[in-house]
PDB file of N, CA and C in Angstrom:
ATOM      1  N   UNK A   1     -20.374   6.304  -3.205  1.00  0.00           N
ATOM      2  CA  UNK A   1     -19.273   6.855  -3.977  1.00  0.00           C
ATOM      3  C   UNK A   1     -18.207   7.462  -3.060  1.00  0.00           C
ATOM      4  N   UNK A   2     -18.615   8.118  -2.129  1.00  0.00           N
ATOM      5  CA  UNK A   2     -17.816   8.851  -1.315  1.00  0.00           C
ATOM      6  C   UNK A   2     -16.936   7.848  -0.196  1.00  0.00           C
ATOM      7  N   UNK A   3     -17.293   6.335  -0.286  1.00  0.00           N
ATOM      8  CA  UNK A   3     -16.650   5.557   0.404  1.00  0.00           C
ATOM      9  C   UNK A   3     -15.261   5.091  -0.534  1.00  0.00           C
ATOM     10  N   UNK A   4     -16.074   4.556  -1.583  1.00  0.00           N
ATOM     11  CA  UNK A   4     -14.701   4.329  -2.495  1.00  0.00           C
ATOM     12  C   UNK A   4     -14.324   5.158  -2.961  1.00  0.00           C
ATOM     13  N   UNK A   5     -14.324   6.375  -2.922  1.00  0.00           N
ATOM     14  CA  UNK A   5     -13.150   7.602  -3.418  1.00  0.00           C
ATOM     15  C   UNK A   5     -12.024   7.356  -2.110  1.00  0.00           C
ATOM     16  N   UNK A   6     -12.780   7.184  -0.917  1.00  0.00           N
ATOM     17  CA  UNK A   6     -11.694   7.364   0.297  1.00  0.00           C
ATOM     18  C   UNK A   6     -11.078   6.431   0.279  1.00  0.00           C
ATOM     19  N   UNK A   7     -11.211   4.932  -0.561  1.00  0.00           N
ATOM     20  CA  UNK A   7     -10.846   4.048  -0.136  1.00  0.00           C
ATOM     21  C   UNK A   7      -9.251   3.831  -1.260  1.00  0.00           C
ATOM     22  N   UNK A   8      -9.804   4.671  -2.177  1.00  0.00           N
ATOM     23  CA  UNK A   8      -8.920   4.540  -3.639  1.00  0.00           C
ATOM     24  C   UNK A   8      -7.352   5.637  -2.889  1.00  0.00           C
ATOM     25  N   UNK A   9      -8.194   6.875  -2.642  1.00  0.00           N
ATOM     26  CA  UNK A   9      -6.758   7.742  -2.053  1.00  0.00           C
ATOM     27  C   UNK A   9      -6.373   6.938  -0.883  1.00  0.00           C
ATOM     28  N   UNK A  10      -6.997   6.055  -0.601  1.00  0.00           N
ATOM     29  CA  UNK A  10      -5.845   5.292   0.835  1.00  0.00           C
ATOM     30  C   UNK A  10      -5.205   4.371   0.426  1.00  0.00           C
ATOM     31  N   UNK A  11      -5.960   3.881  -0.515  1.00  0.00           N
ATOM     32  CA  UNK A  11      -4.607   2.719  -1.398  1.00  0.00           C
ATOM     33  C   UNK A  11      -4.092   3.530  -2.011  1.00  0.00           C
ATOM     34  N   UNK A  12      -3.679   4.677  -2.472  1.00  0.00           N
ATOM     35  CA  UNK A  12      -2.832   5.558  -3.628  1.00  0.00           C
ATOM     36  C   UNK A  12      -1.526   5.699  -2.193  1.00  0.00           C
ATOM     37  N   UNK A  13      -2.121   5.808  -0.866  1.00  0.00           N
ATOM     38  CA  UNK A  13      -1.059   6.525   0.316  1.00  0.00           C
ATOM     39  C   UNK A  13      -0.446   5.484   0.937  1.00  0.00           C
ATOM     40  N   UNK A  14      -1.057   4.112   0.666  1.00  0.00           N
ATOM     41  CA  UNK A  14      -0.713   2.882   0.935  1.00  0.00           C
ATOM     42  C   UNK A  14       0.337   2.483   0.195  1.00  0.00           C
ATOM     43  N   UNK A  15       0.195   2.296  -1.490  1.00  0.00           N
ATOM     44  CA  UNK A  15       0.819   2.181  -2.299  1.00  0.00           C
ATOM     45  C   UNK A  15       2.397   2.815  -2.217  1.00  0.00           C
ATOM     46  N   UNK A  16       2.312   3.937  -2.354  1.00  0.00           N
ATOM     47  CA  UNK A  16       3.223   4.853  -2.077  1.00  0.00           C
ATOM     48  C   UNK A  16       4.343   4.420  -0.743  1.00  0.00           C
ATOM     49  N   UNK A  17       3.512   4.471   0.549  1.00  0.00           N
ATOM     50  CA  UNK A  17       3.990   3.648   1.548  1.00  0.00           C
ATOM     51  C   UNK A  17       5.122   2.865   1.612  1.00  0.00           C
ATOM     52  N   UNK A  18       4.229   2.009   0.270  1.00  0.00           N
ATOM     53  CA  UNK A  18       5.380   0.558   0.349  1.00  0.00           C
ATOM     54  C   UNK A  18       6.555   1.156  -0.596  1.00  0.00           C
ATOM     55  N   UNK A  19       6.635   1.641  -1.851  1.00  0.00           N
ATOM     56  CA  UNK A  19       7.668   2.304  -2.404  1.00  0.00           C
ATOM     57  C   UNK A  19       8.692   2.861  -1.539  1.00  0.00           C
ATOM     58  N   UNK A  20       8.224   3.916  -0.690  1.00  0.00           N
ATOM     59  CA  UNK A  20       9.277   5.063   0.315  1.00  0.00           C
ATOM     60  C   UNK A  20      10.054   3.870   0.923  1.00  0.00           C
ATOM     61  N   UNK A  21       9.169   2.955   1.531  1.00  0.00           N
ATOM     62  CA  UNK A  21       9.563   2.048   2.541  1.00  0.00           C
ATOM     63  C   UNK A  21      10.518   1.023   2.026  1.00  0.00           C
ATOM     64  N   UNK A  22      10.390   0.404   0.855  1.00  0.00           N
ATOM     65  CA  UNK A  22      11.603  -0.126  -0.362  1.00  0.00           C
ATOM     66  C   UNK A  22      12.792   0.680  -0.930  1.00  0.00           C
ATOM     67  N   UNK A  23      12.190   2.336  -0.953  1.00  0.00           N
ATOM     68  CA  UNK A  23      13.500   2.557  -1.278  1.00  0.00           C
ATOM     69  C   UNK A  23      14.411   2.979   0.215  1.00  0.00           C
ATOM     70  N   UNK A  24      13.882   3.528   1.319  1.00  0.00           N
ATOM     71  CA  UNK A  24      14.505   3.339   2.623  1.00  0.00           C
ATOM     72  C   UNK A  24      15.642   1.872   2.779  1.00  0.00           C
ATOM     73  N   UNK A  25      14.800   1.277   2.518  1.00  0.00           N
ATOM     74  CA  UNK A  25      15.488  -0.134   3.088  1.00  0.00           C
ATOM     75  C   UNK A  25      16.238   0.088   1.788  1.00  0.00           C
ATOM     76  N   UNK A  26      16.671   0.119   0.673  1.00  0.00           N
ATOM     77  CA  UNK A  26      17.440  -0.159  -0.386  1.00  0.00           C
ATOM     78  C   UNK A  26      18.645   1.006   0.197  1.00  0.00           C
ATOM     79  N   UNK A  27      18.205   2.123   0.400  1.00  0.00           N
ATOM     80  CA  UNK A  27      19.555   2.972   0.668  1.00  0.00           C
ATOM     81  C   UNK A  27      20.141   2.206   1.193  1.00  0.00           C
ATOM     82  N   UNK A  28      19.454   1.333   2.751  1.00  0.00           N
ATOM     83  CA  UNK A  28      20.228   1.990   4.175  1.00  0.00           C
ATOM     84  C   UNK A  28      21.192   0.632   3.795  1.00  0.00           C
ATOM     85  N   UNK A  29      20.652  -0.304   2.781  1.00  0.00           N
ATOM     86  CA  UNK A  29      21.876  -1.213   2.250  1.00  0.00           C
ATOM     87  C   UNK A  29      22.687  -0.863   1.753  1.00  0.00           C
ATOM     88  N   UNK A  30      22.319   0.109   0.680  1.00  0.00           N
ATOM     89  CA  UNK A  30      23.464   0.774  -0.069  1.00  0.00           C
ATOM     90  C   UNK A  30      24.567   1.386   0.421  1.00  0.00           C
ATOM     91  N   UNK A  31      24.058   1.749   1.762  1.00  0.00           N
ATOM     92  CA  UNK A  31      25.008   2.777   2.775  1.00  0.00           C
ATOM     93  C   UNK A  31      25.810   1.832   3.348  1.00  0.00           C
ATOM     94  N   UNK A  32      25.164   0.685   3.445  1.00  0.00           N
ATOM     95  CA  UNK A  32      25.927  -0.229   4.802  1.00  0.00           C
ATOM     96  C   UNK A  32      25.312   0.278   6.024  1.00  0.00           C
ATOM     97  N   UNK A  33      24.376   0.639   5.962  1.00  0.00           N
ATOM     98  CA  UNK A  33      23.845   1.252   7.295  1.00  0.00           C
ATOM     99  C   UNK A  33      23.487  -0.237   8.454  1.00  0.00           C
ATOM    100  N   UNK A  34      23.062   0.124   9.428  1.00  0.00           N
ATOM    101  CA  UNK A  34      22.517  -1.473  10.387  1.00  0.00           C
ATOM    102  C   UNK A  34      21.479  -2.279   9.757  1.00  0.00           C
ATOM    103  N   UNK A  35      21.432  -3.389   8.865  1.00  0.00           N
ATOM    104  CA  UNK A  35      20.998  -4.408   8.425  1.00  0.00           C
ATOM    105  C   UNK A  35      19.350  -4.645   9.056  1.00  0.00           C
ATOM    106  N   UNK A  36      19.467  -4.385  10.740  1.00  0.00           N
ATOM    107  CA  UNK A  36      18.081  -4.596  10.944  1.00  0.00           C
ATOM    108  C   UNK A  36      17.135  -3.381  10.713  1.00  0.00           C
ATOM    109  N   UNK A  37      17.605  -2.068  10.210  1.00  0.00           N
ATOM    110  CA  UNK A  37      16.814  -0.950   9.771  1.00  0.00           C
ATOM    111  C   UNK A  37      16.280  -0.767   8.782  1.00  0.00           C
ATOM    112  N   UNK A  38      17.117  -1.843   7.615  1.00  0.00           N
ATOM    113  CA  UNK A  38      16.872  -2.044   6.615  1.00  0.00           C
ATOM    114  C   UNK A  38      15.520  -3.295   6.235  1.00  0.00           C
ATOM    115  N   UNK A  39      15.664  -4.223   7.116  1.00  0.00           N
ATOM    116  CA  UNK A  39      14.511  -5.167   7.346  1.00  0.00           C
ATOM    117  C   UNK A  39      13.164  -4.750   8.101  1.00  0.00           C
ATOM    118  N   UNK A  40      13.665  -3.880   9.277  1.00  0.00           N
ATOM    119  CA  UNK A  40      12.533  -3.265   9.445  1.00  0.00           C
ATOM    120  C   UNK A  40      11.308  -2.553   8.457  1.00  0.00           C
ATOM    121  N   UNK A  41      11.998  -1.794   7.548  1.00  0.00           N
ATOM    122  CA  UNK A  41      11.514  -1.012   6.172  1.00  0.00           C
ATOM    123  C   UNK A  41      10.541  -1.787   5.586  1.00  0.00           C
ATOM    124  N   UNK A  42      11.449  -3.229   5.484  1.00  0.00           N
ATOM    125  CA  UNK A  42      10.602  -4.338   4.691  1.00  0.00           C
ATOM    126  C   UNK A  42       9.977  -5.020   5.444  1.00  0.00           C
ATOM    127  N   UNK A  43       9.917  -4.698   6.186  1.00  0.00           N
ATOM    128  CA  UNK A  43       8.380  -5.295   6.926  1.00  0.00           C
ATOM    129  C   UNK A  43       7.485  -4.057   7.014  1.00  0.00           C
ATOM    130  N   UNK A  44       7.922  -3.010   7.650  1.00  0.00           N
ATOM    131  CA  UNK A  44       6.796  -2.183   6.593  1.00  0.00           C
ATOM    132  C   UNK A  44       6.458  -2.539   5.697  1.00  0.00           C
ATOM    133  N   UNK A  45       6.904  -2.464   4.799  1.00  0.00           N
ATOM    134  CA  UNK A  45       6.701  -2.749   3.399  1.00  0.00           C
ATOM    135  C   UNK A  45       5.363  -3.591   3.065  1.00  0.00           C
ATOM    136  N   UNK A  46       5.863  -4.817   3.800  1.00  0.00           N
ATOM    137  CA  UNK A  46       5.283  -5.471   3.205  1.00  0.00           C
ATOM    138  C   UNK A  46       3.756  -5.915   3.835  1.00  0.00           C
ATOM    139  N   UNK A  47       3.662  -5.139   4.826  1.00  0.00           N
ATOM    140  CA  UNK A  47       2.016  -5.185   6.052  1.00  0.00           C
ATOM    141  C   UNK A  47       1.677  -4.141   4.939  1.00  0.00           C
ATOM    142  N   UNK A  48       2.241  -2.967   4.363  1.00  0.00           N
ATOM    143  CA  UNK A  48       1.250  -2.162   3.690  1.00  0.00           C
ATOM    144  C   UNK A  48       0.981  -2.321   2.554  1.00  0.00           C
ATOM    145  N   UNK A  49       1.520  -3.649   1.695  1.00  0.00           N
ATOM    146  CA  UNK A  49       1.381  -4.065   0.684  1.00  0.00           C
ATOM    147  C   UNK A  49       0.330  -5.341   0.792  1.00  0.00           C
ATOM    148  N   UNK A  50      -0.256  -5.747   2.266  1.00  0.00           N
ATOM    149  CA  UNK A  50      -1.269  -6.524   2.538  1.00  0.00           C
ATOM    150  C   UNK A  50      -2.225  -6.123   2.558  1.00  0.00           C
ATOM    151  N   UNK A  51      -2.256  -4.894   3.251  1.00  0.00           N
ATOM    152  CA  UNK A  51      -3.238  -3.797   3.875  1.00  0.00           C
ATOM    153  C   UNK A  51      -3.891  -3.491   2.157  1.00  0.00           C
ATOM    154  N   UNK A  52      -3.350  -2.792   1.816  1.00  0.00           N
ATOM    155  CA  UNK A  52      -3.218  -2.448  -0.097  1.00  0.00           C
ATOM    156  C   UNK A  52      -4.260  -3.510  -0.654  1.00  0.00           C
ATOM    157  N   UNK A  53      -4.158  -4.908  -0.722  1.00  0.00           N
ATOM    158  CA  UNK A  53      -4.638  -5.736  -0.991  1.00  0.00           C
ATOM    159  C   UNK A  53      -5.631  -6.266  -0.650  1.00  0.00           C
ATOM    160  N   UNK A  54      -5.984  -5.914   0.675  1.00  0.00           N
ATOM    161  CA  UNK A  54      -6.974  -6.174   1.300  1.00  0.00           C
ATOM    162  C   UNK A  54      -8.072  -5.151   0.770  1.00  0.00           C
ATOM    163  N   UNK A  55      -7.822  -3.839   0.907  1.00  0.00           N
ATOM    164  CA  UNK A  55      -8.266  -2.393   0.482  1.00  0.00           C
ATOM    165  C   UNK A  55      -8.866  -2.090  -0.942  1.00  0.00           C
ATOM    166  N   UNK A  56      -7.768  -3.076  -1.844  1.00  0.00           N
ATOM    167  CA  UNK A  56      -8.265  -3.182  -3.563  1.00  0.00           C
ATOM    168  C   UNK A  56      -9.530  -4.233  -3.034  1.00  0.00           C
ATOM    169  N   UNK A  57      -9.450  -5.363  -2.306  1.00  0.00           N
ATOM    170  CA  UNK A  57     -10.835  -6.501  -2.686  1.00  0.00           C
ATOM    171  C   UNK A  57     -12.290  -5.506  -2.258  1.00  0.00           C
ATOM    172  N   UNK A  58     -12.250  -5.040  -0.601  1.00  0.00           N
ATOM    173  CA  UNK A  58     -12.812  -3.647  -0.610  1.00  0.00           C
ATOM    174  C   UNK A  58     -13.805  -2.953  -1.509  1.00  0.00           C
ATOM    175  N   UNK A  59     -12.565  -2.429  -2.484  1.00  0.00           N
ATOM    176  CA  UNK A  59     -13.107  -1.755  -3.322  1.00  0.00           C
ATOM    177  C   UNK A  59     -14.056  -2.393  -4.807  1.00  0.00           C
ATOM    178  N   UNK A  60     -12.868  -3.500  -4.966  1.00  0.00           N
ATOM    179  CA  UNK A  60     -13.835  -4.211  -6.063  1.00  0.00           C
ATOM    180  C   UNK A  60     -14.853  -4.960  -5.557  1.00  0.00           C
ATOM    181  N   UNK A  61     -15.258  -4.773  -4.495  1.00  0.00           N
ATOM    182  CA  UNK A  61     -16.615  -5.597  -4.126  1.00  0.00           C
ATOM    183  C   UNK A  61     -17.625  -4.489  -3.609  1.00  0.00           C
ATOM    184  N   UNK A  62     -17.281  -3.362  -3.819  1.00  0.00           N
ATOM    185  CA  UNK A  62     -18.406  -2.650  -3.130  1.00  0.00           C
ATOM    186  C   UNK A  62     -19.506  -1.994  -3.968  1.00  0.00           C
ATOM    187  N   UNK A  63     -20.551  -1.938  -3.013  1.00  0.00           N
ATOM    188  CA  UNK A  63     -21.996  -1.901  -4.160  1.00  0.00           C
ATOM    189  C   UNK A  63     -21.546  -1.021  -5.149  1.00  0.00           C
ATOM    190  N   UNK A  64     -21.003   0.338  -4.769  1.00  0.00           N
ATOM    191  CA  UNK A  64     -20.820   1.541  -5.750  1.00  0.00           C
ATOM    192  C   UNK A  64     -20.115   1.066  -6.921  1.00  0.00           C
ATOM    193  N   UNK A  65     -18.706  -0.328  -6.718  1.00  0.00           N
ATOM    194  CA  UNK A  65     -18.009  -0.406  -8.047  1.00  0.00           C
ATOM    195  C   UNK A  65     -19.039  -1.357  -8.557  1.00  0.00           C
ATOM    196  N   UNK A  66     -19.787  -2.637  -7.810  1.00  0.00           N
ATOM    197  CA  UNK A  66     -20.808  -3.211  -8.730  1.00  0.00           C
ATOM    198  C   UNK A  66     -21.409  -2.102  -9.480  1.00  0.00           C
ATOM    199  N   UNK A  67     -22.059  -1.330  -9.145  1.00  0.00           N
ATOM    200  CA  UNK A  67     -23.243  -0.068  -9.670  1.00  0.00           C
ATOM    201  C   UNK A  67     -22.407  -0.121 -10.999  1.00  0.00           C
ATOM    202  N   UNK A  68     -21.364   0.932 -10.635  1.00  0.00           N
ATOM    203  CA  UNK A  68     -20.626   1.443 -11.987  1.00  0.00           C
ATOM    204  C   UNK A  68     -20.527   0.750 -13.052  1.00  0.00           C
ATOM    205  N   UNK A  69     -20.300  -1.041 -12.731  1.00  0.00           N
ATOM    206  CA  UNK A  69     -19.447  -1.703 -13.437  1.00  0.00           C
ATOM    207  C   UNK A  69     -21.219  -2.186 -14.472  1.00  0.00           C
ATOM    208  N   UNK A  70     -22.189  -2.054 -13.814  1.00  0.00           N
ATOM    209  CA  UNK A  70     -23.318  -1.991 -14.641  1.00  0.00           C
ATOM    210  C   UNK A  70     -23.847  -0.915 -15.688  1.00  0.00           C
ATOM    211  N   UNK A  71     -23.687   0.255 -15.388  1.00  0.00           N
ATOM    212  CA  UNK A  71     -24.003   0.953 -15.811  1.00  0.00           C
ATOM    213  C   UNK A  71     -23.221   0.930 -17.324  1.00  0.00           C
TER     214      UNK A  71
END
């Protein structure tokens, strides 16, 4: 249990991640700011929206969510 609790608040900080990191890159367009700061963001973005994904299979495969999903 105590694995997938840690694993759920790291996809909640992951999740989040990619949001900050979308709306970063959305300002620094909005601003006209340098174009590659804005792509940078989104590539953040989008490794922590892999990471995220990787992290949910993780979780739905681990003995504790089998357990639960029996009970």
């Amino acid at each position: 249990m105590a694995l997938e609790e840690t694993l759920s608040v790291s996809l909640r900080a992951l999740e989040e991640r990619v949001r900050m990191a979308e709306r970063l890159a959305e300002n620094a367009r909005e601003r006209g700011q340098n174009p590659i700061r804005a792509d940078r963001r989104l590539r953040e973005a989008e490794r922590a929206r892999r990471i995220a994904a990787q992290m949910r299979g993780l979780i739905e495969t681990s003995p504790a969510t089998e357990a639960d999903a029996a009970d």
